[in-house]
C-alpha atoms as a PDB file:
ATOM      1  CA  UNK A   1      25.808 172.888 247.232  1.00  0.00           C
ATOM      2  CA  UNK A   2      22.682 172.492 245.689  1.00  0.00           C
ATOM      3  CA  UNK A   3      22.174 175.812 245.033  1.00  0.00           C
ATOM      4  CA  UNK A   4      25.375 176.406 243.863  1.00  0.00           C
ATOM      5  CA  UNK A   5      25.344 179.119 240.993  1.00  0.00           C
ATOM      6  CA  UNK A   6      27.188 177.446 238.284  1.00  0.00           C
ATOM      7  CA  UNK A   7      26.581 173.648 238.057  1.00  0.00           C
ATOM      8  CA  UNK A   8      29.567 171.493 237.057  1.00  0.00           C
ATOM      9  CA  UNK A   9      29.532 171.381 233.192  1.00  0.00           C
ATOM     10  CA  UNK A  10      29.556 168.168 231.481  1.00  0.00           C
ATOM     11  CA  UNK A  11      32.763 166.817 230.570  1.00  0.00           C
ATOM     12  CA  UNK A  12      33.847 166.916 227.146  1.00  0.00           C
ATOM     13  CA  UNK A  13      33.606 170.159 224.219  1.00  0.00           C
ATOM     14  CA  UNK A  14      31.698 171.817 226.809  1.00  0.00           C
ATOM     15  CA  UNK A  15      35.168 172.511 228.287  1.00  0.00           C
ATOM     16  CA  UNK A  16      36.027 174.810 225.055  1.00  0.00           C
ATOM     17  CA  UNK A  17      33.332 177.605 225.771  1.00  0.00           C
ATOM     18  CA  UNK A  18      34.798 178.528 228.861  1.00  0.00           C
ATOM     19  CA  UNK A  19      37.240 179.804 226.196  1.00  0.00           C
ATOM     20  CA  UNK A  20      35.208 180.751 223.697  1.00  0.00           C
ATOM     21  CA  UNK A  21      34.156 184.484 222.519  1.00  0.00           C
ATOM     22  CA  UNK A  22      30.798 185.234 224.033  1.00  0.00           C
ATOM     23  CA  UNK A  23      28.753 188.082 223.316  1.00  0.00           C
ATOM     24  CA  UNK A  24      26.984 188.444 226.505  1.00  0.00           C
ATOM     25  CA  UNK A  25      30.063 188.824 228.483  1.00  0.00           C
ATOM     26  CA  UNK A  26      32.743 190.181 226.782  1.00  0.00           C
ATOM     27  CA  UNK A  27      33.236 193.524 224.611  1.00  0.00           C
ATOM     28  CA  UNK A  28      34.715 193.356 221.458  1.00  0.00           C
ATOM     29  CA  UNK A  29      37.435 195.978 222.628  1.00  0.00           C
ATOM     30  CA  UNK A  30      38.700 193.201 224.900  1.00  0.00           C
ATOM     31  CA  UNK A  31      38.008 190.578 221.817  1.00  0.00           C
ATOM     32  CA  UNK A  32      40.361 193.193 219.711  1.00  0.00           C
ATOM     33  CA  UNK A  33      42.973 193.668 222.656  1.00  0.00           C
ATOM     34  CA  UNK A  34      43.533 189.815 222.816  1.00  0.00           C
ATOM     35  CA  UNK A  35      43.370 189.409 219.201  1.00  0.00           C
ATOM     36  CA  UNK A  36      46.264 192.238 218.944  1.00  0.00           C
ATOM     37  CA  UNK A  37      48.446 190.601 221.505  1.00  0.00           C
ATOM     38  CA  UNK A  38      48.482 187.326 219.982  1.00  0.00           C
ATOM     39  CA  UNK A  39      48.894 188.929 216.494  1.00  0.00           C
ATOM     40  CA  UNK A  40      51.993 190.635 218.081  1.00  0.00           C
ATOM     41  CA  UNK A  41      53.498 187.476 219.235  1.00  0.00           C
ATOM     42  CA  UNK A  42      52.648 186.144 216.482  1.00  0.00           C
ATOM     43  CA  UNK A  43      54.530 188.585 214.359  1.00  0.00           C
ATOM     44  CA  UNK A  44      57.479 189.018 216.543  1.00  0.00           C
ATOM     45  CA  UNK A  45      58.118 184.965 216.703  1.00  0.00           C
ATOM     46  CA  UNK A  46      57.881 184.427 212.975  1.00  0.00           C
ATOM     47  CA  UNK A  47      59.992 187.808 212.146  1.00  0.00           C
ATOM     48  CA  UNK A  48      62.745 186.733 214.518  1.00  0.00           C
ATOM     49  CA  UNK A  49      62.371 183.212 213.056  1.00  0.00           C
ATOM     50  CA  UNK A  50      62.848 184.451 209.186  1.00  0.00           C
ATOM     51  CA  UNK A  51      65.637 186.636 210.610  1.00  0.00           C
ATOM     52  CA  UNK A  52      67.806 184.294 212.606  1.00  0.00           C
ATOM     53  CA  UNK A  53      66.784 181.076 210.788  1.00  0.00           C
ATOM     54  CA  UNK A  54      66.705 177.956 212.541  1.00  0.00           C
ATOM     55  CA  UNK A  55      70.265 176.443 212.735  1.00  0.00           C
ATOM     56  CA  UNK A  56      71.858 179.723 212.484  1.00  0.00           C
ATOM     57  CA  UNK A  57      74.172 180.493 209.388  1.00  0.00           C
ATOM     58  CA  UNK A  58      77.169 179.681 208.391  1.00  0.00           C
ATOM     59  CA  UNK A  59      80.356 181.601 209.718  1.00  0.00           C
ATOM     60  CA  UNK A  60      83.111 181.101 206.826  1.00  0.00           C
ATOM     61  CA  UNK A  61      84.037 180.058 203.547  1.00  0.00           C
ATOM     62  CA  UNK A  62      81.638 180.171 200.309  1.00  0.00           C
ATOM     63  CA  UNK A  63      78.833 180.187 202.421  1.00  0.00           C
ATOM     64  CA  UNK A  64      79.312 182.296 204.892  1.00  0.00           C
ATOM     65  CA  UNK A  65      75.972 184.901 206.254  1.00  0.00           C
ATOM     66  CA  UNK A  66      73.721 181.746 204.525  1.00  0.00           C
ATOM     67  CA  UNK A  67      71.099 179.799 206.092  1.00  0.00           C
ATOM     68  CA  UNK A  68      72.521 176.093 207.188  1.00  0.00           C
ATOM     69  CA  UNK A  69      69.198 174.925 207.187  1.00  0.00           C
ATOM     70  CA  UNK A  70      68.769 175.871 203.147  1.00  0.00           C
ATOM     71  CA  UNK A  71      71.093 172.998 202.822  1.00  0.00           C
ATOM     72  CA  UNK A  72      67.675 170.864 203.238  1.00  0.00           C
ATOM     73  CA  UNK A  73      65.565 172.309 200.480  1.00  0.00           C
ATOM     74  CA  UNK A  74      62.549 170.350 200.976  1.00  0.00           C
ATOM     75  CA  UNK A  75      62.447 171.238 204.861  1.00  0.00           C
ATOM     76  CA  UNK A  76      63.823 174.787 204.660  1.00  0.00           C
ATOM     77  CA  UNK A  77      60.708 175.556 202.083  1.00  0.00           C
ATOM     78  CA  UNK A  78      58.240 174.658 204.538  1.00  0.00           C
ATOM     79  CA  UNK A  79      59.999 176.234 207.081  1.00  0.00           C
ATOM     80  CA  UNK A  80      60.345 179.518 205.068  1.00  0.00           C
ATOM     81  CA  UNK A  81      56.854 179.584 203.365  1.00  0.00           C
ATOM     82  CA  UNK A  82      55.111 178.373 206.565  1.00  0.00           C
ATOM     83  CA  UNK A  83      56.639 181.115 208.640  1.00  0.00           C
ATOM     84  CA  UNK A  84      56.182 184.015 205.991  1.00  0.00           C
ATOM     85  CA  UNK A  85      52.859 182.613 205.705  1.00  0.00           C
ATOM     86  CA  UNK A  86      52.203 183.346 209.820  1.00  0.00           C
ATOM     87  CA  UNK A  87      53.959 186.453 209.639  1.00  0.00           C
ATOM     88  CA  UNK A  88      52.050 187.804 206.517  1.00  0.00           C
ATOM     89  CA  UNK A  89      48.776 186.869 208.980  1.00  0.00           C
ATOM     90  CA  UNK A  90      49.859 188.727 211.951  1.00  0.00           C
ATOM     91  CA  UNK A  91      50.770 191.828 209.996  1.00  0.00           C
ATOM     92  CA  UNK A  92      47.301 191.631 208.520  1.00  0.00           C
ATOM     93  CA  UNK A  93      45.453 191.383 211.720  1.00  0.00           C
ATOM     94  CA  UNK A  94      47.470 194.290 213.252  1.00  0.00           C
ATOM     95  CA  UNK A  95      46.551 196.303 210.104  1.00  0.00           C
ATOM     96  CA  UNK A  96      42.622 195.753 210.456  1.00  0.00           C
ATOM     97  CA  UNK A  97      42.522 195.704 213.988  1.00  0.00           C
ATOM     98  CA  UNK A  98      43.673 198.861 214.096  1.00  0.00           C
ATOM     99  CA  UNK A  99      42.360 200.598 211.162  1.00  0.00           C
ATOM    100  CA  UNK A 100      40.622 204.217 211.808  1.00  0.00           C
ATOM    101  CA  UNK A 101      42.478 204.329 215.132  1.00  0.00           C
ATOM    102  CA  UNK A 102      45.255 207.074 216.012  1.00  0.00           C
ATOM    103  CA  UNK A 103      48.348 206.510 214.418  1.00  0.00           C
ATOM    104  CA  UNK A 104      46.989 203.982 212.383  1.00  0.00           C
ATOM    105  CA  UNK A 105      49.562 205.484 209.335  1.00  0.00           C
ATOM    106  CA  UNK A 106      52.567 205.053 211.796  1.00  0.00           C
ATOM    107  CA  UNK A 107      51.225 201.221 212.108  1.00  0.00           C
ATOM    108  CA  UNK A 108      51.093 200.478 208.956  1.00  0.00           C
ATOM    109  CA  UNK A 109      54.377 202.275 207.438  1.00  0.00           C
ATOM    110  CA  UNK A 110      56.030 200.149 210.463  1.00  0.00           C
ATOM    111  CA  UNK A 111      54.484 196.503 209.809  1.00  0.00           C
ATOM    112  CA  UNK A 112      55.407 197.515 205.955  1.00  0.00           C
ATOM    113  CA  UNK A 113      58.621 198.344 206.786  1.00  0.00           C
ATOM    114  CA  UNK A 114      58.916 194.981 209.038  1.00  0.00           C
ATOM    115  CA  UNK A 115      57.578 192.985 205.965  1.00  0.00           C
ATOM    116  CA  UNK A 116      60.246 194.677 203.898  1.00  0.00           C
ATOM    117  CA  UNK A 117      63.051 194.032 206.604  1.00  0.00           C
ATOM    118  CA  UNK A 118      61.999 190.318 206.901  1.00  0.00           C
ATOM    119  CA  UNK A 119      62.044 189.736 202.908  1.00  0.00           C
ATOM    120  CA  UNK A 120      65.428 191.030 202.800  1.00  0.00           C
ATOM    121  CA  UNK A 121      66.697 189.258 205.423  1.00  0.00           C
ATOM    122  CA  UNK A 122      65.459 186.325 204.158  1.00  0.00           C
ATOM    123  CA  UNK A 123      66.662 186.980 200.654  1.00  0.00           C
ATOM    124  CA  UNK A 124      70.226 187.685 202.581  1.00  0.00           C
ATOM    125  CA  UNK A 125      70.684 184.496 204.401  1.00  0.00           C
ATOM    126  CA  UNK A 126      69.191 182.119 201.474  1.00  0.00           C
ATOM    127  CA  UNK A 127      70.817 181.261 198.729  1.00  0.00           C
ATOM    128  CA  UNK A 128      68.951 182.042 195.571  1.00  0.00           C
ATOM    129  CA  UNK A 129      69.379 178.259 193.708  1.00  0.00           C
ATOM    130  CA  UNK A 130      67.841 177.217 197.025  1.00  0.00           C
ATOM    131  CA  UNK A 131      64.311 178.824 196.941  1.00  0.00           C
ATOM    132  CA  UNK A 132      62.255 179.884 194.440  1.00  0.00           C
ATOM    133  CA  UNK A 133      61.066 183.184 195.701  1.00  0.00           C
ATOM    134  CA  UNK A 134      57.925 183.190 194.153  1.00  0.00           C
ATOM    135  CA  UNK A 135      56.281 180.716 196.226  1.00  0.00           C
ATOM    136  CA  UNK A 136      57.415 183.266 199.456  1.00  0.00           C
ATOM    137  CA  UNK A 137      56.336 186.225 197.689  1.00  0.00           C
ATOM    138  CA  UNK A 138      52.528 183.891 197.377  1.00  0.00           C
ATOM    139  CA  UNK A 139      52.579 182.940 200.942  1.00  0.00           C
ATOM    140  CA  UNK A 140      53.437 186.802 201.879  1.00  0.00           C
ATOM    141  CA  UNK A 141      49.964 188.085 200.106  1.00  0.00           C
ATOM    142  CA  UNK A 142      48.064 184.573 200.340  1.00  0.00           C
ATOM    143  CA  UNK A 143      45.934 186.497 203.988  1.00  0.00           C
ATOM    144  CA  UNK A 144      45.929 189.226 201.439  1.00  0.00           C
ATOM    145  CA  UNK A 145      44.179 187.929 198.789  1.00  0.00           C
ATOM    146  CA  UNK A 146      42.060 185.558 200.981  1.00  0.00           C
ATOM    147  CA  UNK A 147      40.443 188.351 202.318  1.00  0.00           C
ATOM    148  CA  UNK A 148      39.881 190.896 199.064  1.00  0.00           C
ATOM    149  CA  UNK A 149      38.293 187.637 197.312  1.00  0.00           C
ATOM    150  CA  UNK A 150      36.049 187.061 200.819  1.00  0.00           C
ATOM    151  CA  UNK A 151      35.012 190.647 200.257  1.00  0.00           C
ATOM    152  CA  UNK A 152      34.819 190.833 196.455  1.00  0.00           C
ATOM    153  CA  UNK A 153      32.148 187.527 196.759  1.00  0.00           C
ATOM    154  CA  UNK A 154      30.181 188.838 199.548  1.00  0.00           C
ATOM    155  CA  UNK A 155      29.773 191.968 197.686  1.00  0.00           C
ATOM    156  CA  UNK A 156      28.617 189.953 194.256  1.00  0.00           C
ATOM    157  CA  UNK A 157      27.417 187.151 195.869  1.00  0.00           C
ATOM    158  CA  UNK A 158      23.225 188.609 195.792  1.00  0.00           C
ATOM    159  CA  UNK A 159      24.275 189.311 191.628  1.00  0.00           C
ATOM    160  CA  UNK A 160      25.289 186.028 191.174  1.00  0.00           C
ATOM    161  CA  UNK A 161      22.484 184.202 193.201  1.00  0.00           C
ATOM    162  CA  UNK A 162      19.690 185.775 191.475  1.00  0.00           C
ATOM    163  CA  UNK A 163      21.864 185.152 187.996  1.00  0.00           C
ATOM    164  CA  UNK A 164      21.957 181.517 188.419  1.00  0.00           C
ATOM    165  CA  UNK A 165      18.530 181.495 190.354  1.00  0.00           C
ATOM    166  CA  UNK A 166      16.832 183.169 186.873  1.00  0.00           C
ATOM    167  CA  UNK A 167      18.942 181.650 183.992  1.00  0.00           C
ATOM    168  CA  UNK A 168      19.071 177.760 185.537  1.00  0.00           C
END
């Protein structure tokens, strides 16, 4: 086995590139295929989560059609903004992973029309003294944001070097 023609890697992070993106071998179609497919999970996890909340709802009296789990505020807020949070991510991937593709309007008219599905079902089975909806609304366009700020300083970022670079 001396000549064997991959040696035994070293034990250790080593073990991570075997899972890691690499140029040389694969295409970035396949890199955008996976990325989709997890996106997709992703997005259908989190939607049925935000949908069917964890605990289910209550089935009669004042409550009834309302999350049980909103009965732990602290909790159901993480729950709620961690999971809107995902869900906002996913949609965003599937939206620039498949920009100037075919039927890339149909995409995004449906993942719009799942974000606006998910808010109201979440605004349906919450009761309104339970969660201040601003904070979901935040986590919804946090990816959002992220990214038109990433782009916004990339595109100023030579301005403001040479700025700072001739005034300090």
């Amino acid at each position: 086995m001396a000549d064997a023609p991959n040696p035994p890697k070293k034990p250790g992070w080593n073990w991570w590139k075997n899972f890691q993106y690499d140029e040389g071998q694969d295409s970035p179609g396949d890199a955008r295929n996976v990325l989709l497919i997890v996106a997709a999970l992703i997005a259908a996890v989190t939607f049925q989560a935000g949908v069917n909340p964890p605990g289910g709802v209550w089935q009669d009296g004042h409550y009834a059609g309302r999350a049980i789990y909103a009965t732990q505020k602290a909790p159901f807020y993480v729950f709620l903004i961690s999971n809107t949070l995902a869900l906002s991510t996913a949609i965003f991937i599937i939206i620039s992973l498949t920009y100037k593709f075919p039927f890339h309007l149909e995409v995004l008219v449906a993942t719009v029309s799942m974000i606006v599905t998910y808010g109201s079902a979440v605004f349906a089975v919450t009761p309104g003294e339970s969660v201040q909806f601003r904070y979901v609304l935040t986590a919804a366009a946090l990816p959002f944001i992220i990214r038109f700020s990433i782009q916004v300083f990339k595109m100023y970022k030579p301005k403001c070097v040479s700025y700072f670079m001739n005034h300090f």
